[in-house]
Protein backbone atom coordinates (compact mmCIF):
# COMPACT_ATOMS: atom_id res chain seq x y z
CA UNK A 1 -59.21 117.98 53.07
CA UNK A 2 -57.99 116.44 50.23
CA UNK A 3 -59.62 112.85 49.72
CA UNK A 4 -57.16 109.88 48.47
CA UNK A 5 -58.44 106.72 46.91
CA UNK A 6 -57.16 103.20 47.77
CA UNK A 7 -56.85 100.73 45.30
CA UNK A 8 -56.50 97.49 46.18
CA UNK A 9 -53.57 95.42 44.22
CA UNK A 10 -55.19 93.05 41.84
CA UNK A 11 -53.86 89.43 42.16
CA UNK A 12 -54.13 87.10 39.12
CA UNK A 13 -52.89 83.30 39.44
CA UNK A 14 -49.65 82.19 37.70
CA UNK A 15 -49.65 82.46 33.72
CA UNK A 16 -47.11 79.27 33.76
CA UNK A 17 -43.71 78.24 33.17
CA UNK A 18 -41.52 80.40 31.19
CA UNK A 19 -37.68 80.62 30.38
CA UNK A 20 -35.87 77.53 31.60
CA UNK A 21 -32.59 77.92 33.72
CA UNK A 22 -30.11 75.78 32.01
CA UNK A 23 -27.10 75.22 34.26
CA UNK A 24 -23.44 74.59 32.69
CA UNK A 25 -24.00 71.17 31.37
CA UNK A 26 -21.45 68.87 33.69
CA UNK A 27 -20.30 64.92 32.61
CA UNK A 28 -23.42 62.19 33.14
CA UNK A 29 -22.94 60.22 36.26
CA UNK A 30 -21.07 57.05 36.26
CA UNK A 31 -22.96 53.80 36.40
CA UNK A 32 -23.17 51.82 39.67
CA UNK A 33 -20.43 49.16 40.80
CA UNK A 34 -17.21 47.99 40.21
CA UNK A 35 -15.57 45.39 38.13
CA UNK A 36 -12.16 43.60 39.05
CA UNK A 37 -11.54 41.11 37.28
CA UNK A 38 -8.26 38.41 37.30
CA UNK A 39 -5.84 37.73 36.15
CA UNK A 40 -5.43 41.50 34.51
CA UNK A 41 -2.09 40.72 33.24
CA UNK A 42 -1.99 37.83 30.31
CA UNK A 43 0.54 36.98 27.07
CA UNK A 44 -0.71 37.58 23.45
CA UNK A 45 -2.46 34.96 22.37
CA UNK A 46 -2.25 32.67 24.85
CA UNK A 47 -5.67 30.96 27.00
CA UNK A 48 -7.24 31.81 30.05
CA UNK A 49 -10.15 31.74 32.26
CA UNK A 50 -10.79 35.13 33.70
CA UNK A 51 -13.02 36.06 36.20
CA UNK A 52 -15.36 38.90 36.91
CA UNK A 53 -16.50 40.36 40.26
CA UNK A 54 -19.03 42.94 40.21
CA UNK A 55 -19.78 44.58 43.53
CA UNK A 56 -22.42 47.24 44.35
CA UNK A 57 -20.66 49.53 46.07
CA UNK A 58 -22.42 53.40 46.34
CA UNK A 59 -25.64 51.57 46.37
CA UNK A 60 -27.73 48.95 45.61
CA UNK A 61 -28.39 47.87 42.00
CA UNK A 62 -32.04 46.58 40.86
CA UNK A 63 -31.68 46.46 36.70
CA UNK A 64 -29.42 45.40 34.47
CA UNK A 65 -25.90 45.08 34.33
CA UNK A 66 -24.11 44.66 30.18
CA UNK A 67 -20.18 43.48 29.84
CA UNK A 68 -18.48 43.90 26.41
CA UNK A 69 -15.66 41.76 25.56
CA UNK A 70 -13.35 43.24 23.25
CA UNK A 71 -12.98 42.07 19.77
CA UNK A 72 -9.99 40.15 19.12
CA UNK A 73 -10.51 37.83 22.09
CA UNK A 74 -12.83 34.80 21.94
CA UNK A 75 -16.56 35.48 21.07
CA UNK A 76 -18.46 34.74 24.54
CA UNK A 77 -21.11 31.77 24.32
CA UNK A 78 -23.51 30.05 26.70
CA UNK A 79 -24.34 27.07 25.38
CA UNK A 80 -21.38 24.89 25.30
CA UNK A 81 -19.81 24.47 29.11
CA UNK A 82 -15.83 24.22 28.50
CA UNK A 83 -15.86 24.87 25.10
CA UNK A 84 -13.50 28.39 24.22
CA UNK A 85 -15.66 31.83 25.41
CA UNK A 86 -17.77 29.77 27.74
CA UNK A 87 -19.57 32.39 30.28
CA UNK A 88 -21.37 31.38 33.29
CA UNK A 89 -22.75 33.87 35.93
CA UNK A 90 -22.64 32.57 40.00
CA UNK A 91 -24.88 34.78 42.47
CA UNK A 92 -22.72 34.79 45.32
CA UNK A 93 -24.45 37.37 47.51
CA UNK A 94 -26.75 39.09 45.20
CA UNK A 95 -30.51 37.72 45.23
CA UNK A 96 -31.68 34.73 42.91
CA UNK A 97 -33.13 37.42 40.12
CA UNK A 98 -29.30 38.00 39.84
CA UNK A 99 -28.67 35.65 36.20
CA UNK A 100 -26.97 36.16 32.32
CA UNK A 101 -29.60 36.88 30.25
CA UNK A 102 -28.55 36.32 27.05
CA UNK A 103 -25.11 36.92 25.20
CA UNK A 104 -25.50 38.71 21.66
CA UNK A 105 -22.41 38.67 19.36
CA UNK A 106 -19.95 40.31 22.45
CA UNK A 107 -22.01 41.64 24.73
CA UNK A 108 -23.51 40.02 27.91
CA UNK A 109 -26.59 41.09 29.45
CA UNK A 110 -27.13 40.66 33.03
CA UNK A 111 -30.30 41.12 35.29
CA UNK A 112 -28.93 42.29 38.22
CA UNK A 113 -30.57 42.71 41.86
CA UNK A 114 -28.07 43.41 44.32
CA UNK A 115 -27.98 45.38 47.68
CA UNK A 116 -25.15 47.72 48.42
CA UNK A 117 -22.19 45.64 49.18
CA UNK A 118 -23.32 42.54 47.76
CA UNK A 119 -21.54 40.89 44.62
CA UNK A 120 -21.66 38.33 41.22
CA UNK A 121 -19.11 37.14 39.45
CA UNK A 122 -18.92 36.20 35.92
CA UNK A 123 -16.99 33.52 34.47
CA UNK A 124 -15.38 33.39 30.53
CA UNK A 125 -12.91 30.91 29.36
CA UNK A 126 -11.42 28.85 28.55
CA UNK A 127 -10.68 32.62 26.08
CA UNK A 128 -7.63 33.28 23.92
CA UNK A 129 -6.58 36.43 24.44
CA UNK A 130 -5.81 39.14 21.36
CA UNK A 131 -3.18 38.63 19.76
CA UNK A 132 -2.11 42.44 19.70
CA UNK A 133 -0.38 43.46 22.51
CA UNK A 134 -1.82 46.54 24.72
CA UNK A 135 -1.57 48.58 27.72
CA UNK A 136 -4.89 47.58 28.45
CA UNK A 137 -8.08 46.02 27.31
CA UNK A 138 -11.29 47.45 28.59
CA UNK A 139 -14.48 44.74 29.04
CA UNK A 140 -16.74 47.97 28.84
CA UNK A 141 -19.01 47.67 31.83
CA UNK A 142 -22.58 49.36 32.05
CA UNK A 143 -25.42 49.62 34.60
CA UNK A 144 -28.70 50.52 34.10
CA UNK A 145 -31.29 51.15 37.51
CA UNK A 146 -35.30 49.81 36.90
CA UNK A 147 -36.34 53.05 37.95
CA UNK A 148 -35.55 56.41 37.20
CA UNK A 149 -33.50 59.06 39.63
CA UNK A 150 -35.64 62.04 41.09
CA UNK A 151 -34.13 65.10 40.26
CA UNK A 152 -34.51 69.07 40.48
CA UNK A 153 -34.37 72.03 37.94
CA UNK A 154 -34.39 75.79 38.55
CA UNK A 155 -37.66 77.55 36.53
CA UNK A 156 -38.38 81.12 35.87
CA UNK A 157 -42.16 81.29 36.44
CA UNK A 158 -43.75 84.94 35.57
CA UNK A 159 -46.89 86.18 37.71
CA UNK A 160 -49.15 89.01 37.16
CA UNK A 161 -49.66 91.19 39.69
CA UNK A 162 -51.43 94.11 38.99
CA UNK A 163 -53.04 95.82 36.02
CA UNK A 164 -52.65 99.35 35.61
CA UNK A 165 -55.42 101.86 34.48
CA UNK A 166 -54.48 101.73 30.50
CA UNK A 167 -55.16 97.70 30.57
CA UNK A 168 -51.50 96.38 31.03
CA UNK A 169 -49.77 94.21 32.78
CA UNK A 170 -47.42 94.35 35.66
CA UNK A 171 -45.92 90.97 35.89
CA UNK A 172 -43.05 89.76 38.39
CA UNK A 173 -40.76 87.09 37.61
CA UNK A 174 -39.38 84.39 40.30
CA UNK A 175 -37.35 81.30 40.46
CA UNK A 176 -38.56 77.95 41.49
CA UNK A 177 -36.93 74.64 42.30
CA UNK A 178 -39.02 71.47 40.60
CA UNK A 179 -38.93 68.10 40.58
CA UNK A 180 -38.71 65.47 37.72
CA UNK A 181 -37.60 62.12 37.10
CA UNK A 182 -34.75 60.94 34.98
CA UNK A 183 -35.29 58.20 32.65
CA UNK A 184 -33.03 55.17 33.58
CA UNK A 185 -30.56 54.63 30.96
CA UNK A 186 -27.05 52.61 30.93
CA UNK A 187 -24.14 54.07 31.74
CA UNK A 188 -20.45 53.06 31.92
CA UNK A 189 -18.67 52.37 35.18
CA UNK A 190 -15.61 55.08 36.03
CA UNK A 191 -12.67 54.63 34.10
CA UNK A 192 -11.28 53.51 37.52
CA UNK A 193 -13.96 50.64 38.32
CA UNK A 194 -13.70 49.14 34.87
CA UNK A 195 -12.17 46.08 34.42
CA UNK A 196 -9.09 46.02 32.59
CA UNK A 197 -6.57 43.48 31.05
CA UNK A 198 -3.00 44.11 30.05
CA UNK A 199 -1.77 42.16 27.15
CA UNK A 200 1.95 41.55 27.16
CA UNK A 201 4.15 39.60 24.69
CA UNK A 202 4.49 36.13 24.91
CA UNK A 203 7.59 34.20 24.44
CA UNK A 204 10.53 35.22 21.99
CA UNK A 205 9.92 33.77 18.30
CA UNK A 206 12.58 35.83 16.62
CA UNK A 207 14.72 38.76 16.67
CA UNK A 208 14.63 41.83 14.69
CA UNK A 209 17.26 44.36 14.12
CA UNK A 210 16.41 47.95 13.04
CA UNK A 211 19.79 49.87 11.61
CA UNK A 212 19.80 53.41 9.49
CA UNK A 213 19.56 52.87 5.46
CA UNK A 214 22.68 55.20 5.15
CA UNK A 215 25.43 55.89 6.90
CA UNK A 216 29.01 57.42 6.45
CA UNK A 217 32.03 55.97 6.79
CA UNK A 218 33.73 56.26 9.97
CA UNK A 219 30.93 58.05 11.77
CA UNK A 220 29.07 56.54 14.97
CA UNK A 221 25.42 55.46 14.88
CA UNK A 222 22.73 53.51 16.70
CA UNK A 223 20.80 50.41 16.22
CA UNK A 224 18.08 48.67 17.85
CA UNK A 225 17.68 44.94 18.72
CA UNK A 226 14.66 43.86 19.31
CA UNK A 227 12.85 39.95 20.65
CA UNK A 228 9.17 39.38 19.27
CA UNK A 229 7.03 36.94 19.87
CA UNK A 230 4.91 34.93 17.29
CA UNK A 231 2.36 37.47 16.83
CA UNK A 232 5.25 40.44 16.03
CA UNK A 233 4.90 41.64 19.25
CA UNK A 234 7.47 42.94 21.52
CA UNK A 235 8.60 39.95 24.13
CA UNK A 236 8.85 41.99 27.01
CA UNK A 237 10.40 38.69 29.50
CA UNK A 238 13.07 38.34 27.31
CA UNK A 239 16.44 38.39 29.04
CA UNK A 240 18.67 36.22 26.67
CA UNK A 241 22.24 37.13 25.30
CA UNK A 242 22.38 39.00 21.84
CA UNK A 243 26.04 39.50 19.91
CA UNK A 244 26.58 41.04 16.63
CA UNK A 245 28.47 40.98 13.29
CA UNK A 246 28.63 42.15 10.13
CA UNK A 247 29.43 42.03 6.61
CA UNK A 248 32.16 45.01 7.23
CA UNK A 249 34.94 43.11 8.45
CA UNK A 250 36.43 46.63 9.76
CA UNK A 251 33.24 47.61 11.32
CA UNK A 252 32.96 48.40 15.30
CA UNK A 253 30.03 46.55 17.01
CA UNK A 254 28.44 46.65 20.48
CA UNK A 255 29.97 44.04 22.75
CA UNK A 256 27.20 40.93 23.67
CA UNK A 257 24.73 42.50 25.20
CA UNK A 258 22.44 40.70 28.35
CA UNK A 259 18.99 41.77 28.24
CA UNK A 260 17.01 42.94 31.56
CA UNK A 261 13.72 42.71 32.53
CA UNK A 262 13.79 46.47 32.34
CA UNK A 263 14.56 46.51 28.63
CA UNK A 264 11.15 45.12 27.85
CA UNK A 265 12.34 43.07 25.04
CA UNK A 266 13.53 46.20 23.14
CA UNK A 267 17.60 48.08 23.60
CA UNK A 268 18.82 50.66 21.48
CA UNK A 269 22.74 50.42 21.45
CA UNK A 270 25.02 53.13 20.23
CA UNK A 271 28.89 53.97 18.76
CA UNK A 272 28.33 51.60 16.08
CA UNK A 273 30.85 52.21 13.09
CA UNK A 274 31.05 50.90 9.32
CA UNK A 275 34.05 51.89 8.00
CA UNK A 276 33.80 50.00 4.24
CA UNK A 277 31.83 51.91 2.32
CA UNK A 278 29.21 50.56 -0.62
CA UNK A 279 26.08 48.14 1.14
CA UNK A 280 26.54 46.55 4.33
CA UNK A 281 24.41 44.80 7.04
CA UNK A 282 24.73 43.81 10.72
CA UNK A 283 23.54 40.57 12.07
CA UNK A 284 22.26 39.81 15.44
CA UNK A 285 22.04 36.24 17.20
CA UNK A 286 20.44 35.06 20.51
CA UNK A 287 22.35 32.53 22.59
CA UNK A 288 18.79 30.39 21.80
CA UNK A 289 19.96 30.20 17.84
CA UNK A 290 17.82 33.23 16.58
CA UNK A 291 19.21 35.23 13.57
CA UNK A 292 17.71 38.20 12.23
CA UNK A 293 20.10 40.33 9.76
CA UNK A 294 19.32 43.83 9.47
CA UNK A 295 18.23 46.48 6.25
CA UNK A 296 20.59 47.12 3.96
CA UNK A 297 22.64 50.32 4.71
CA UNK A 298 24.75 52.32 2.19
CA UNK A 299 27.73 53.27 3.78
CA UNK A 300 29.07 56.36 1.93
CA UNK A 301 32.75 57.77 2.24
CA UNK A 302 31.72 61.00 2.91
């Protein structure tokens, strides 16, 4: 009978970590709460007190809370109540750690400590707003937790189990789930929970007209008449009466044109003819006395 030997397998504890799984990188997580803030819609220029409501709303929020204001409004202080870029923070629901730190050059720091639903609001103003009309400003908001998030990684971890006759190694590789903790670091708010302030505008200062520098004689072309306000901005409210001339006393202009709140402060009118040829310019007038005369334009017979 032939005899056969059994070897036990030989078992040797885990050498350690080796290669790291490292999963398609996705975007950082937003920060907690959002930000409305009113009135979101203000002229160029002009002063206003705006108002800041932060709410936790996935969560609550134990840390710190920062709000930039944009450059080009009024530098935010704490020290002078009514004075221009006064801020002041009320609790409302959140607990009494809830308070404005300190406010550095544009940026307010806030230690917040708010349960998940519960709310502050800041205060800043009287503030002039920029003078430079935009779609929208953004008063960057950021929230940081106290503590760090507990999260998981995948791990390749190589054991040895066996060794063969000749002295090496058999070694099997698996994949383990771990544990660590995230450091706590600010982040922005979504796009979505931001607070944001359109800048419009304000109130027509002047016209401007904006005609080609050449032209031919006889041969349609377009201008554009525009309102601005103070600041060289487009006055979007403007709804007044423009008319036109010119120093071509043969020349075909648009008939007075009405402006509509749809124009936004800005129409481009066509089927304008010049008909004597060497320099020539159109003027437009407002039914409120503003004059604004346009480039020069070389009209050319050909």
């Amino acid at each position: 009978m032939k005899i056969v030997k059994l070897h036990r397998r030989a078992l040797v504890p885990v050498l350690g970590l080796a290669l790291l799984l490292v999963p398609a990188q996705s975007p950082a997580a937003p920060g907690l709460g959002v930000v409305e803030v009113t009135p979101d819609h203000v002229a160029a220029g002009s002063t206003n007190t705006l108002k800041f409501a932060f709410t936790a709303d996935t969560g609550p929020l134990e840390g710190q809370t920062l709000l930039d204001i944009p450059r080009g409004w009024s530098p935010p202080q704490a020290a002078h109540p009514g004075a221009t870029g006064y801020v002041a923070l009320a609790r409302d629901t959140c607990s009494s750690a809830t308070k404005l730190v300190r406010v550095t050059g544009y940026r307010l720091t806030i230690a917040t400590d708010c349960k998940r639903g519960q709310s502050f609001e800041i205060t800043y103003g009287p503030a002039t707003a920029s003078t430079l009309a935009a779609d929208g400003y953004v008063f960057l908001t950021q929230t940081k937790p106290s503590v760090g998030v507990t999260a998981t990684k995948l791990v390749k971890v190589k054991k040895v189990v066996k060794k063969k006759k000749n002295g090496k190694r058999v070694t099997k590789t698996t994949v383990k789930r771990v544990s660590f903790v995230v450091k706590p670091t600010f982040r922005p708010l979504a796009a979505k929970k931001q607070p944001i302030v359109v800048v419009a505008g304000g109130p027509v200062d002047h016209l401007t007209l904006n005609a080609p520098t050449i032209a031919s004689s006889g041969t349609p072309f377009s201008i554009t008449a525009r309102a601005e306000d103070v600041y060289g901005n487009t006055a979007s409210g403007f709804t007044g009466t423009v008319s036109f001339s010119s120093s071509d006393p043969d020349a075909f202009l648009p008939m007075p044109y009405t402006f509509t709140s749809a124009d936004l402060g800005a129409k481009t009118l066509g089927r304008v003819i010049l008909r004597a040829t060497g320099t020539q310019t159109i003027t437009v007038s407002d039914n409120a006395g503003h004059v604004d005369v346009s480039n020069p334009i070389t009209v050319y017979s050909f």
